[in-house]
C-alpha atoms as a PDB file:
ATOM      1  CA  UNK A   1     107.121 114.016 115.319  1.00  0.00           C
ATOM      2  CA  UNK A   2     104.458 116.357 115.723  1.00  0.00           C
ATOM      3  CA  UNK A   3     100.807 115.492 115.270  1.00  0.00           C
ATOM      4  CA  UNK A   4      97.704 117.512 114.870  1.00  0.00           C
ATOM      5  CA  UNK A   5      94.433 115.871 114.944  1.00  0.00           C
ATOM      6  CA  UNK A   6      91.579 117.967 113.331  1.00  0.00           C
ATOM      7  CA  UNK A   7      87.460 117.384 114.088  1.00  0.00           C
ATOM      8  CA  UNK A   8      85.284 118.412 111.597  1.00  0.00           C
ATOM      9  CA  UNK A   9      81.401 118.937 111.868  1.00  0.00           C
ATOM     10  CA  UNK A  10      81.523 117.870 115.267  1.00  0.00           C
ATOM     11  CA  UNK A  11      79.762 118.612 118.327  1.00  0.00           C
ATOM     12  CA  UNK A  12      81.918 117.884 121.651  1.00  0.00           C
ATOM     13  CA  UNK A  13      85.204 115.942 122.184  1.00  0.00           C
ATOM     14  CA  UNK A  14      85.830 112.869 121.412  1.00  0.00           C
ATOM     15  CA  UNK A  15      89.120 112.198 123.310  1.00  0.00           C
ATOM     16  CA  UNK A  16      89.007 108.407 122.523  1.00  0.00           C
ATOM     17  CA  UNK A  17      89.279 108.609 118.707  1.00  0.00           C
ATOM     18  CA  UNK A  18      92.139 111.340 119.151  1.00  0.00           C
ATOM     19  CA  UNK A  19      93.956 109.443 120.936  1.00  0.00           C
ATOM     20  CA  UNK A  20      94.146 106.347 118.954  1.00  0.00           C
ATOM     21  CA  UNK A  21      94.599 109.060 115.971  1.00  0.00           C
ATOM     22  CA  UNK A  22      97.957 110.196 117.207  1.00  0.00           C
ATOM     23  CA  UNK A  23      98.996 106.660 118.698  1.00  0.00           C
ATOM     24  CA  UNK A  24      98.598 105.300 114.976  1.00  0.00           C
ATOM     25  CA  UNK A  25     100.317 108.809 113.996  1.00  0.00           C
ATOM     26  CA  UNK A  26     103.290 107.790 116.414  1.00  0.00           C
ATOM     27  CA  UNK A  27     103.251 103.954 114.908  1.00  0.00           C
ATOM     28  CA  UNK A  28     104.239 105.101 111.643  1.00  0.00           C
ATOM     29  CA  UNK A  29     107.542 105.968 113.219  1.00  0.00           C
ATOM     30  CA  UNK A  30     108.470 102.130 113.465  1.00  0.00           C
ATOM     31  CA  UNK A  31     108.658 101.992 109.205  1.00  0.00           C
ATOM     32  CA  UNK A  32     110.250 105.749 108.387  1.00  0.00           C
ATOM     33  CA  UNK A  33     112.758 107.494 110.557  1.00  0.00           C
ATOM     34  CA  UNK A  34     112.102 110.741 108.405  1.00  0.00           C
ATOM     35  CA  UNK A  35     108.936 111.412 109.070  1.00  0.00           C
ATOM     36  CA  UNK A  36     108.678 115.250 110.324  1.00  0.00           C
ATOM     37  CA  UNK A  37     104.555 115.605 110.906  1.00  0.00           C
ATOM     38  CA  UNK A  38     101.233 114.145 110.649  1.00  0.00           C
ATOM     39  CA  UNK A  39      97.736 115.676 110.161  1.00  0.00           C
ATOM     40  CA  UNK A  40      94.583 113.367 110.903  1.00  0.00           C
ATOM     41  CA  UNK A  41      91.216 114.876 109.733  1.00  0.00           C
ATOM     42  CA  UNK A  42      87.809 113.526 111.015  1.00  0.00           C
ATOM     43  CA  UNK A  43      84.810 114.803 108.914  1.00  0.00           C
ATOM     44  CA  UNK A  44      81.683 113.660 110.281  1.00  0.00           C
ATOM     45  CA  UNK A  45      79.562 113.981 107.122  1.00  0.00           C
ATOM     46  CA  UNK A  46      77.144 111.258 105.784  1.00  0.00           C
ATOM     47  CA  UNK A  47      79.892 109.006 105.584  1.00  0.00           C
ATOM     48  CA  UNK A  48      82.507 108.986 108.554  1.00  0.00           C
ATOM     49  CA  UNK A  49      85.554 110.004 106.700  1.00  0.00           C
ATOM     50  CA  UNK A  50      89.483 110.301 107.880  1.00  0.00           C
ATOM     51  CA  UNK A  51      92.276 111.944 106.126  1.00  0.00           C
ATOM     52  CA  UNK A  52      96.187 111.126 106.965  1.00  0.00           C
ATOM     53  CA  UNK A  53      98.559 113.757 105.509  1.00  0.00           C
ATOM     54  CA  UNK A  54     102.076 112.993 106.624  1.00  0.00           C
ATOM     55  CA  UNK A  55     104.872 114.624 105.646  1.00  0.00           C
ATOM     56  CA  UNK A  56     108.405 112.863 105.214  1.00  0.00           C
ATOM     57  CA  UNK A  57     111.438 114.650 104.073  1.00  0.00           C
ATOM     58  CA  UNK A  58     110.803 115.657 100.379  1.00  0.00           C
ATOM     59  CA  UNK A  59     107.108 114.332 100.304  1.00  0.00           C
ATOM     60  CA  UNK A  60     103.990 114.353 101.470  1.00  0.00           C
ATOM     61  CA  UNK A  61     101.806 110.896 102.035  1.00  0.00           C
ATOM     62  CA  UNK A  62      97.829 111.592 101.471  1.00  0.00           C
ATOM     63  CA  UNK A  63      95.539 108.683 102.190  1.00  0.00           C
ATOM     64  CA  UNK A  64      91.600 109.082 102.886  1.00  0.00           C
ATOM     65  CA  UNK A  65      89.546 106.735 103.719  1.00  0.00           C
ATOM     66  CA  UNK A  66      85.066 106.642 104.012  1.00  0.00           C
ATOM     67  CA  UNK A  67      83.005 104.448 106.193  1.00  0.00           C
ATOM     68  CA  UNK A  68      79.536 104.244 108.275  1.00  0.00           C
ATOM     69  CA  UNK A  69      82.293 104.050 111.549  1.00  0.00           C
ATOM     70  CA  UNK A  70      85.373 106.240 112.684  1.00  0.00           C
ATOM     71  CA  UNK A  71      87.285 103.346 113.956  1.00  0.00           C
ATOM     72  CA  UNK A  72      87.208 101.144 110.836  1.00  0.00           C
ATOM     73  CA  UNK A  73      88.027 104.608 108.431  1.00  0.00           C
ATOM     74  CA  UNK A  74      90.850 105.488 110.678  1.00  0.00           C
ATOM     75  CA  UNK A  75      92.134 101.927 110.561  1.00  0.00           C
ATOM     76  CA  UNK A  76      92.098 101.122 106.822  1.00  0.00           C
ATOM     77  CA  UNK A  77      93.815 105.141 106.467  1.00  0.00           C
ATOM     78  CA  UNK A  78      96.304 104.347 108.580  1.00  0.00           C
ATOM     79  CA  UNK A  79      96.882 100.517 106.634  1.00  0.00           C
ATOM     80  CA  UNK A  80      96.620 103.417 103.638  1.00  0.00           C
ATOM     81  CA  UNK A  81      99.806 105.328 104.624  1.00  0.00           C
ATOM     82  CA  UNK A  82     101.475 102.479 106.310  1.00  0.00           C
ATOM     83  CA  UNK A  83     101.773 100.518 102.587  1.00  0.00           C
ATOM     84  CA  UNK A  84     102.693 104.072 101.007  1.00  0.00           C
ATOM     85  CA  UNK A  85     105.407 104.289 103.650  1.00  0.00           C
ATOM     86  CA  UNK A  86     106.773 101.054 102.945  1.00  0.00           C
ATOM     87  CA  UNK A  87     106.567 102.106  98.807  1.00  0.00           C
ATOM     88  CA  UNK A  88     108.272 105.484  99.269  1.00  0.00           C
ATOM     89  CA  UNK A  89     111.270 103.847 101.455  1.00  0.00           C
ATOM     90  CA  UNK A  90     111.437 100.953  99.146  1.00  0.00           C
ATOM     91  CA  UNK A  91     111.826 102.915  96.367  1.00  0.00           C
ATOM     92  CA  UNK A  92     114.031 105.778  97.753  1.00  0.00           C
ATOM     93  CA  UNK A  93     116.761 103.197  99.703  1.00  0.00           C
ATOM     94  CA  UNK A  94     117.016 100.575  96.438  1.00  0.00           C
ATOM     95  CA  UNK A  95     117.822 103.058  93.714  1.00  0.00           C
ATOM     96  CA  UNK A  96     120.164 104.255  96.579  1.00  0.00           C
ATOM     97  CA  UNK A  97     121.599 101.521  96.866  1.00  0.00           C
ATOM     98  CA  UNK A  98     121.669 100.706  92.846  1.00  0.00           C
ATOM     99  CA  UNK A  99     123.533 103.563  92.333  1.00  0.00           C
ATOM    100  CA  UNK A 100     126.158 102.899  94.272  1.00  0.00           C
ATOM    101  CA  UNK A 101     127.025  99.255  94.069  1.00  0.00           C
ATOM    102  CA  UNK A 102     128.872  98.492  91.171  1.00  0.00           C
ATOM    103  CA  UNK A 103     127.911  95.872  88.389  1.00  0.00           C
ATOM    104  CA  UNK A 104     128.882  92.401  88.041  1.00  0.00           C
ATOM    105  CA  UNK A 105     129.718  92.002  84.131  1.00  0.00           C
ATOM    106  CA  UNK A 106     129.791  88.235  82.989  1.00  0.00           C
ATOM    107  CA  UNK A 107     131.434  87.483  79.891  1.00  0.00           C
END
């Protein structure tokens, strides 16, 4: 899986906050197999904001997240994508599996 970790309205590097950006990037791995990349923004506006984009096979997962620190907005938008990971595979494997198990009829 490929990650790209984007800093905007920043001055310098901040090598500690991309690496825990792509180390959260590579823990979404654990709940999806099919995830192909993942794009973390940092926008250092009044409000520290962070923006997951991760893109499965046939979706894209978009979770954003504001607060006064980097580390707390990168942690509740990655507990953002991590829940809509969990939806999208919950929802993709049962009808799966719906469709293809037949019916128990009780009469």
């Amino acid at each position: 899986m490929q990650t790209k970790v984007t800093f905007r309205h920043f001055k310098g590097n901040h090598p500690q906050l991309h690496d825990e950006a792509v180390e959260l990037s590579k823990s979404f791995e654990k709940y999806h197999d099919g995830i192909i990349s993942s794009n973390v923004v940092f926008v250092n506006d009044t409000l520290k904001t962070v923006e997951f984009t991760v893109h499965l096979q046939g979706t894209t997962l978009k979770a954003t997240e504001s607060s006064d620190d980097f580390h707390k907005s990168l942690h509740s938008a990655s507990e953002k994508i991590i829940r809509q990971i969990r939806k999208y595979k919950t929802k993709h494997f049962e009808s799966r599996i719906n469709k293809n198990t037949p019916e128990l009829v009780i009469r």
